[in-house]
C-alpha atoms as a PDB file:
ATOM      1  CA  UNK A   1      35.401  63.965 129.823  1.00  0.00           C
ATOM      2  CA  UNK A   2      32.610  66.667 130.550  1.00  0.00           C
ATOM      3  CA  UNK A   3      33.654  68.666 127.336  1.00  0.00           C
ATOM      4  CA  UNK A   4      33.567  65.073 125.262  1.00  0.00           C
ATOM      5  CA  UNK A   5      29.715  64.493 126.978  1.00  0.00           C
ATOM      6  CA  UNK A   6      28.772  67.985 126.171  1.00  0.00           C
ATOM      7  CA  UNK A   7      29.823  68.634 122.979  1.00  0.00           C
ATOM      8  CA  UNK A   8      28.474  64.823 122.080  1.00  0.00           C
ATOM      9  CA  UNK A   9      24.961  66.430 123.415  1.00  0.00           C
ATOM     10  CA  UNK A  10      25.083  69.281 121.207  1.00  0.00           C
ATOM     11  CA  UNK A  11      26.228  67.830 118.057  1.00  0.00           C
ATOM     12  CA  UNK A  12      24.119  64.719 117.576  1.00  0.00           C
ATOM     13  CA  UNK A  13      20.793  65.546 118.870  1.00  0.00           C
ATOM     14  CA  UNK A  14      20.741  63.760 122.176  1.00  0.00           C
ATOM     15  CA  UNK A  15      21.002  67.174 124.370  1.00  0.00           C
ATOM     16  CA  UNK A  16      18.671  66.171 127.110  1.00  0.00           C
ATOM     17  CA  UNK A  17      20.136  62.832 127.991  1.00  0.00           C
ATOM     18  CA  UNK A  18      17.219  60.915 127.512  1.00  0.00           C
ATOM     19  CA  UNK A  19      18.225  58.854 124.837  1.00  0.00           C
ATOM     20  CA  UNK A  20      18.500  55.176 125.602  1.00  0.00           C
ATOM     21  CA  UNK A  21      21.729  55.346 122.993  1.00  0.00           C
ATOM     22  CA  UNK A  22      23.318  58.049 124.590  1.00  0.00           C
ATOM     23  CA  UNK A  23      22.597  56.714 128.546  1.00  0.00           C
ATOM     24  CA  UNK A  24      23.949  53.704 127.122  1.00  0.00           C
ATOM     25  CA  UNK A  25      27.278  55.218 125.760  1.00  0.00           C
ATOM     26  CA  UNK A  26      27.752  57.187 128.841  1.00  0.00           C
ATOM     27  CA  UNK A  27      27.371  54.273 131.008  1.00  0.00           C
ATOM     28  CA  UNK A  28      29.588  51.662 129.071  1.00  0.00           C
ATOM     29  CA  UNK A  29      32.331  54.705 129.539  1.00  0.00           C
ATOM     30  CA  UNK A  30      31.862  55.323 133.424  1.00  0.00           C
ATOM     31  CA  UNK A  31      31.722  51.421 134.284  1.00  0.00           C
ATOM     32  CA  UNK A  32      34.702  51.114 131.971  1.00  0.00           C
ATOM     33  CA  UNK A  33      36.991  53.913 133.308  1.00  0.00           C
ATOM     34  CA  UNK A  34      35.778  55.328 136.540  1.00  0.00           C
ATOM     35  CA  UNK A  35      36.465  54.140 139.889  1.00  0.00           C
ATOM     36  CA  UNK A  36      33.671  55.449 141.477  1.00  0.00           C
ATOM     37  CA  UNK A  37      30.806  53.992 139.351  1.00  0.00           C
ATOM     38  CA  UNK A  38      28.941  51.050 140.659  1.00  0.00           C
ATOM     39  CA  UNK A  39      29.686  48.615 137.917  1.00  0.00           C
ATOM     40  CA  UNK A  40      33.558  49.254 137.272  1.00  0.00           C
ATOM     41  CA  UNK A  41      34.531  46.210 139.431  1.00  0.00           C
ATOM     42  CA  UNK A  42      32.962  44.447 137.224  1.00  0.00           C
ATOM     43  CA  UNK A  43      34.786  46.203 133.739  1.00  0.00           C
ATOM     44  CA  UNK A  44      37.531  48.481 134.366  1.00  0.00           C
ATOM     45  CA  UNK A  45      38.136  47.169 137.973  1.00  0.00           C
ATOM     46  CA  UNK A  46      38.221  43.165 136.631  1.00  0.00           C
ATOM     47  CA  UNK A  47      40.916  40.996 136.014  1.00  0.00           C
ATOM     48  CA  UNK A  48      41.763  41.402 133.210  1.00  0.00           C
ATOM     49  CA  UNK A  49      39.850  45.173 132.490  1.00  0.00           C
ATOM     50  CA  UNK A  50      37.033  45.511 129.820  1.00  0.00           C
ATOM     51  CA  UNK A  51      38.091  48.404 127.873  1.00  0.00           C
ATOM     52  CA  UNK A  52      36.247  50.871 125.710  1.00  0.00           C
ATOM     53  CA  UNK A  53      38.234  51.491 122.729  1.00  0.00           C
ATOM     54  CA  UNK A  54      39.360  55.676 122.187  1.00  0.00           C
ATOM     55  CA  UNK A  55      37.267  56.044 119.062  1.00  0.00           C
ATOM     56  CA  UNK A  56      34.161  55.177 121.231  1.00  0.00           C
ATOM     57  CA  UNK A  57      35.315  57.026 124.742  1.00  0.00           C
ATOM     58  CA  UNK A  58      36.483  60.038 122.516  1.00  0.00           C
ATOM     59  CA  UNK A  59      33.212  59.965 120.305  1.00  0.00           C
ATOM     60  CA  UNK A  60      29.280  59.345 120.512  1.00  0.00           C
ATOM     61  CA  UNK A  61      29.189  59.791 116.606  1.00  0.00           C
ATOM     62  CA  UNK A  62      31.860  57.061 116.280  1.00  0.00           C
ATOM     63  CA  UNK A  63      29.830  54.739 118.733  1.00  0.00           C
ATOM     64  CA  UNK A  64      25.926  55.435 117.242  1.00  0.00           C
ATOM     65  CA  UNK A  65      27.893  55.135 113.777  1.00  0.00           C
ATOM     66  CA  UNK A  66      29.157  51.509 114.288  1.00  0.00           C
ATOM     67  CA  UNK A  67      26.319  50.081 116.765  1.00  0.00           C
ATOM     68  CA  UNK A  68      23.365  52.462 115.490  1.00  0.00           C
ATOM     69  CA  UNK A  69      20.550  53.346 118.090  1.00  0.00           C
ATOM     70  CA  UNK A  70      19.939  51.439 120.502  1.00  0.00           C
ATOM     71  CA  UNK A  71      16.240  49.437 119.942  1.00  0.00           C
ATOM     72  CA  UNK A  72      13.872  48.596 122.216  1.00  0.00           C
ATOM     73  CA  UNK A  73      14.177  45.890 125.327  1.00  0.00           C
ATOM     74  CA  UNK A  74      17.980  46.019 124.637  1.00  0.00           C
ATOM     75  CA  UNK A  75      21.224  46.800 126.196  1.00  0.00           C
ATOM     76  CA  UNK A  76      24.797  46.867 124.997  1.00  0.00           C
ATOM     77  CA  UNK A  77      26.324  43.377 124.954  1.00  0.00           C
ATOM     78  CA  UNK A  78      29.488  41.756 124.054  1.00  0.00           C
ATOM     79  CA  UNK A  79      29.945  38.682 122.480  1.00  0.00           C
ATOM     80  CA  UNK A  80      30.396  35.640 125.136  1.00  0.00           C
ATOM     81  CA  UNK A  81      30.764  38.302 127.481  1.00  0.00           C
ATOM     82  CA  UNK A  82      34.411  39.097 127.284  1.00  0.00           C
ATOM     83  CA  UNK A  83      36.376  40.856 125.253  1.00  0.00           C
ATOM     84  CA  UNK A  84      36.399  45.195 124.976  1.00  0.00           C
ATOM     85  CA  UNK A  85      33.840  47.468 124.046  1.00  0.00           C
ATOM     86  CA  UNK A  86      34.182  47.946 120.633  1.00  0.00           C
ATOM     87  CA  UNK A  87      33.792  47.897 117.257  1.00  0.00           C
ATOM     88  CA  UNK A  88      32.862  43.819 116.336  1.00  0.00           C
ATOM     89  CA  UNK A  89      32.597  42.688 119.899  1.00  0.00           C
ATOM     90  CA  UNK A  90      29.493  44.703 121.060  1.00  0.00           C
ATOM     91  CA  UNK A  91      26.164  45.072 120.262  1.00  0.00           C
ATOM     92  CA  UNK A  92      22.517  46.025 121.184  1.00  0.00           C
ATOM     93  CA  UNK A  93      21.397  42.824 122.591  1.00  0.00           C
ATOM     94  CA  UNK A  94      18.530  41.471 124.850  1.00  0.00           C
ATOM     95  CA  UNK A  95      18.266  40.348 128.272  1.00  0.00           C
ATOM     96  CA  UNK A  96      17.902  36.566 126.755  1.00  0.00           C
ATOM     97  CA  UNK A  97      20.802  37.463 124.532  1.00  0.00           C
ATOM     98  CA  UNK A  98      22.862  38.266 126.903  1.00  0.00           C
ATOM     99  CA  UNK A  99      22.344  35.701 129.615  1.00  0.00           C
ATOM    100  CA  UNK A 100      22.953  33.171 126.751  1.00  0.00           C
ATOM    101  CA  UNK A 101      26.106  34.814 125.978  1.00  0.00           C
ATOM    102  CA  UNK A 102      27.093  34.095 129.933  1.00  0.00           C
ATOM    103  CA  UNK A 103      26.167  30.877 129.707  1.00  0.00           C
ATOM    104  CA  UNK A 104      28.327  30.322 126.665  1.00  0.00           C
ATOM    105  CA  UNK A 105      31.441  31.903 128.041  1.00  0.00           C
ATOM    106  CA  UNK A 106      30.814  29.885 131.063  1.00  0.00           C
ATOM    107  CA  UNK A 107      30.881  26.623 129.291  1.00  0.00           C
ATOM    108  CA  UNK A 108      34.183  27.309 127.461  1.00  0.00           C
ATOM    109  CA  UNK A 109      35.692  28.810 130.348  1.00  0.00           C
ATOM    110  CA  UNK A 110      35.281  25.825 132.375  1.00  0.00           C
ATOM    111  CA  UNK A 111      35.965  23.404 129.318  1.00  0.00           C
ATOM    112  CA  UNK A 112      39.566  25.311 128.782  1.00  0.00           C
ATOM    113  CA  UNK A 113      39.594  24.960 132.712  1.00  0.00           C
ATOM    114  CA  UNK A 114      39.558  21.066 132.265  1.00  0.00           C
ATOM    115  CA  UNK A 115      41.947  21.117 128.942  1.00  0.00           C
ATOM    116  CA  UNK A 116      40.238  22.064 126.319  1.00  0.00           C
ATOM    117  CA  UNK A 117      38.228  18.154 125.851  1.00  0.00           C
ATOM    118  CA  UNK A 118      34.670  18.723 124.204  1.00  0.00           C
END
């Protein structure tokens, strides 16, 4: 994974790590696949496991190229929540965004949880 992170660095500009789209890509990655970072239970750890697809883990080019920089006051999002980091399911979103993604995912969750009536 170092190698990946450092040769991302090199190649696209974002050699000191201070990009908000490259802290962003690392950190979807770690809480994704490593045990020891403090948001896996949440992602890799969960039942079932969010999942960052091999073109993104393998590639910050592939990642800036289908969710471009990262803009201001957001974070990367998926829709209703659920679903794997990936091309079509995640984007730069904000805070309010987001929360109203959780709410929505909430509400069908608990409206399959009672059979599926509106």
């Amino acid at each position: 994974m170092e190698s990946l992170v450092s040769l991302a660095k090199i190649k696209h500009g974002h050699a000191n790590g201070d990009s908000p789209t490259y802290r962003s890509w690392v950190s979807a990655i770690q809480r994704c696949t490593n045990p020891n970072s403090t948001g896996y239970k949440f992602y890799g750890g969960a039942t079932p496991p969010v999942k960052i697809c091999s073109r993104w883990r393998e590639s910050f080019q592939a990642f800036l190229d289908d969710v471009g920089l990262r803009k201001p006051n957001t974070s990367l999002g998926r829709i209703l929540d659920m679903g794997n980091y990936e091309k079509g399911n995640a984007f730069w979103m904000t805070k309010k965004e987001q929360t109203l993604a959780q709410m929505n995912k909430r509400a069908l969750l608990k409206q399959a949880a009672q059979g599926g009536a509106a």
